[in-house]
Protein backbone atom coordinates (compact mmCIF):
# COMPACT_ATOMS: atom_id res chain seq x y z
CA UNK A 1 -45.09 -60.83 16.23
CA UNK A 2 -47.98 -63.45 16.24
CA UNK A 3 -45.61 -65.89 13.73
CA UNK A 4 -48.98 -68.18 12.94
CA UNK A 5 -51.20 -65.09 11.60
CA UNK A 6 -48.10 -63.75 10.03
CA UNK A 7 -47.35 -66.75 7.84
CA UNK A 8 -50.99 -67.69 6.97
CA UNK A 9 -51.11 -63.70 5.61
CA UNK A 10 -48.10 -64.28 3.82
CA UNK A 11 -49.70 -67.49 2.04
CA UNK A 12 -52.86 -65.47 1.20
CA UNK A 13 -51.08 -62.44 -0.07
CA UNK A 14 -48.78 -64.17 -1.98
CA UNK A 15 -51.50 -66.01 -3.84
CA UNK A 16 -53.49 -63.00 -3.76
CA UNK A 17 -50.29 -60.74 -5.70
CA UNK A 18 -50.45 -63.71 -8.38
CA UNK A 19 -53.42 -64.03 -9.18
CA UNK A 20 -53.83 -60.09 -9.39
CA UNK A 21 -50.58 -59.33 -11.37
CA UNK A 22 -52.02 -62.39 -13.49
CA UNK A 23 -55.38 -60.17 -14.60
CA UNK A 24 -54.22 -57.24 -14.49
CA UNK A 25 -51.06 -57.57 -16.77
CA UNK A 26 -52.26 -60.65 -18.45
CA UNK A 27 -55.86 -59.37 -18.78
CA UNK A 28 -56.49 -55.66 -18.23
CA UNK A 29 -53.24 -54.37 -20.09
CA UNK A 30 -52.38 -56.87 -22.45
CA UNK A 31 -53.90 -54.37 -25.10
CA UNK A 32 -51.36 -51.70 -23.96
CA UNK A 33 -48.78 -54.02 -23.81
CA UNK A 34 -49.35 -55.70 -27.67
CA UNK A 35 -48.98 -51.77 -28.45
CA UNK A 36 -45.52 -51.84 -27.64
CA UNK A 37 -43.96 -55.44 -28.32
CA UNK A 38 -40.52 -54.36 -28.86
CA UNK A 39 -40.35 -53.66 -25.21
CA UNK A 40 -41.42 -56.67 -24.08
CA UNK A 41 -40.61 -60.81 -24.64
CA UNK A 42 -42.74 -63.02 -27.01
CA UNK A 43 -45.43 -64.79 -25.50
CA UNK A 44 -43.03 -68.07 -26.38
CA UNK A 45 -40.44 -66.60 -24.86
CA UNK A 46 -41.98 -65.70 -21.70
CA UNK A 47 -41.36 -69.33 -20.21
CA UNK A 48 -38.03 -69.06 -18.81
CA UNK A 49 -38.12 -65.74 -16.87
CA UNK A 50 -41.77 -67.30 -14.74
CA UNK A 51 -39.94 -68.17 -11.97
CA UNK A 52 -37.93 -65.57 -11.73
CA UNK A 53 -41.40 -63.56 -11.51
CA UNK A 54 -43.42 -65.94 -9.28
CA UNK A 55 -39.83 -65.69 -6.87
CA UNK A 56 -39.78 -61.73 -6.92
CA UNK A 57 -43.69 -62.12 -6.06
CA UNK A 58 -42.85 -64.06 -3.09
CA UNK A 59 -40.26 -62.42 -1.97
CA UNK A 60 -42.75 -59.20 -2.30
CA UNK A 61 -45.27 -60.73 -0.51
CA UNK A 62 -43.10 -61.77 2.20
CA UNK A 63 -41.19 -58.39 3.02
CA UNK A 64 -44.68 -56.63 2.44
CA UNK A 65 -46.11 -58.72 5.44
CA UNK A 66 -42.97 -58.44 7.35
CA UNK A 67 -42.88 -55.19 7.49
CA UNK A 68 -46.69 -54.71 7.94
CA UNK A 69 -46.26 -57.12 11.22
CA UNK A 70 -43.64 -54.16 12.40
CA UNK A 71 -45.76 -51.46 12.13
CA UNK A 72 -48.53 -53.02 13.29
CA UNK A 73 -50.53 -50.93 16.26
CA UNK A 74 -53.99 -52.91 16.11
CA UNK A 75 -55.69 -49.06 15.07
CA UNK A 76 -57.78 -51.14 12.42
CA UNK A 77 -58.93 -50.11 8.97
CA UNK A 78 -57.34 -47.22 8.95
CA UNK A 79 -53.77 -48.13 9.79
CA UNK A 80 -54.21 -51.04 6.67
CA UNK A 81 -55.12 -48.39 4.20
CA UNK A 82 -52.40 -45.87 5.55
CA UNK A 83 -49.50 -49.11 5.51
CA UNK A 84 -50.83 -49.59 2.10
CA UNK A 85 -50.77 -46.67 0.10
CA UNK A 86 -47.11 -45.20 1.71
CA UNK A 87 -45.82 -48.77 0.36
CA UNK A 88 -48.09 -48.17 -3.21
CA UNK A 89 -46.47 -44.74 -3.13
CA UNK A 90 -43.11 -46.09 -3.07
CA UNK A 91 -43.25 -48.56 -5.76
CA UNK A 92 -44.64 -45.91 -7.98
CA UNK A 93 -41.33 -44.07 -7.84
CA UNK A 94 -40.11 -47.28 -9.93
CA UNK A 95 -42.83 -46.70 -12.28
CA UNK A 96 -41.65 -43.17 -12.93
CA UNK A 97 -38.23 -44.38 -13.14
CA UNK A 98 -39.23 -47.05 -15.63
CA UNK A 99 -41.40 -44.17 -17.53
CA UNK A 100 -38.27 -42.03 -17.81
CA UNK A 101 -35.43 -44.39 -19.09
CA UNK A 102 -38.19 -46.66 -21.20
CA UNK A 103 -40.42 -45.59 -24.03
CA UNK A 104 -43.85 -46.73 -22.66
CA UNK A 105 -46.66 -44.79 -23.31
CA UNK A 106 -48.13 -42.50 -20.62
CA UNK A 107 -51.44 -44.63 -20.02
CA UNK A 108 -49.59 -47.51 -18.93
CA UNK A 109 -47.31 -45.60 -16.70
CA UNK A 110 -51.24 -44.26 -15.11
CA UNK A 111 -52.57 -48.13 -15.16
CA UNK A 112 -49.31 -48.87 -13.64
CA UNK A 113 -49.36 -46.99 -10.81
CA UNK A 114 -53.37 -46.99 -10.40
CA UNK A 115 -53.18 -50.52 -10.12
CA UNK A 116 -50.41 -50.60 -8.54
CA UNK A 117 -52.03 -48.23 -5.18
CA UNK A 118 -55.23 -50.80 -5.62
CA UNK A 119 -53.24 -54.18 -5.16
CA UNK A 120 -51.30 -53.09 -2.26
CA UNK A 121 -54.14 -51.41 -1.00
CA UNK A 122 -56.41 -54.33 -0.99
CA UNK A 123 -53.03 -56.80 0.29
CA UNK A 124 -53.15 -54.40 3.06
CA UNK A 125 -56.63 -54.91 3.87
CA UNK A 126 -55.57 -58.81 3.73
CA UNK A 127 -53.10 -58.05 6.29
CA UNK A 128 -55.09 -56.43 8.67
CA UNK A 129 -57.59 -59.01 8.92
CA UNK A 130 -55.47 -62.10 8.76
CA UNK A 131 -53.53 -60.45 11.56
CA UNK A 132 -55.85 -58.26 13.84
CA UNK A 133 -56.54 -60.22 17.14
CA UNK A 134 -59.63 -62.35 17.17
CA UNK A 135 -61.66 -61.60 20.16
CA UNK A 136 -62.24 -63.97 23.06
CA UNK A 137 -64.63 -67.17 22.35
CA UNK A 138 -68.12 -66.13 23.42
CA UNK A 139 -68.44 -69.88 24.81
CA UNK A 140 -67.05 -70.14 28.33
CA UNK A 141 -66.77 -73.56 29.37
CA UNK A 142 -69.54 -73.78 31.10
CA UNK A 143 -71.84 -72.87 27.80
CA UNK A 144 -70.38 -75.22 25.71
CA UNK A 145 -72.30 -77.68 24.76
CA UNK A 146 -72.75 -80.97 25.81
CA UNK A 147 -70.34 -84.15 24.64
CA UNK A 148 -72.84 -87.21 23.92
């Protein structure tokens, strides 16, 4: 594991997975989710739990590059997208979980898991080009150019 490339993805795709989960439940859904307000805490309640969220973010973003970094076969675009939706896939068995034991309405429980296969999607793509190798420095020493 190249420890440097896998920390500096973990940065980016941890700010990345805030700053999404910021629009798109704060933003994009927050129609859906006035709908429903018995389900979910007041907006002056909301306060206490951040951490907890911005922690389970982390600790998302973390795992997700961690276990990216073990899978990792430098195939390219193609491997990101793959890594990506199988994860996507398997947090949208929560979704369906959440959709059977809670009464949200079916369009959130599609915007869920839609947006849900585009964030890790697009983390994936992240991953795979904070972490791909960089190829060799065209400039050999002898090209460089001259200190003055």
């Amino acid at each position: 594991m190249n420890i440097k490339r896998f920390i500096i993805g973990c940065v980016i795709v941890s700010i990345y997975v805030f700053a999404y989960e910021w629009v798109f439940h704060g933003i994009v859904l927050e129609e859906l989710y006035a709908q429903n307000p018995p389900l979910w805490r007041t907006p002056g309640n909301m306060g206490g739990p951040v951490p907890w969220l911005v922690l389970g973010q982390l600790i998302f973003a973390v795992l997700f590059c961690f276990t990216f970094t073990l899978g990792y076969e430098s195939k390219g675009l193609m491997e990101s997208l793959r890594y990506g939706v199988l994860i996507a896939v398997l947090f949208a068995t929560t979704n369906l979980i959440m959709y059977a034991l809670q009464p949200v309405p079916y369009e959130l429980l599609l915007a869920w898991i839609g947006g849900g296969v585009l964030e890790v999607a697009l983390a994936a793509l992240i991953m795979i080009a904070v972490y791909r190798p960089r190829p060799p420095s065209t400039w050999a020493s002898d090209d460089a150019p001259a200190e003055s």
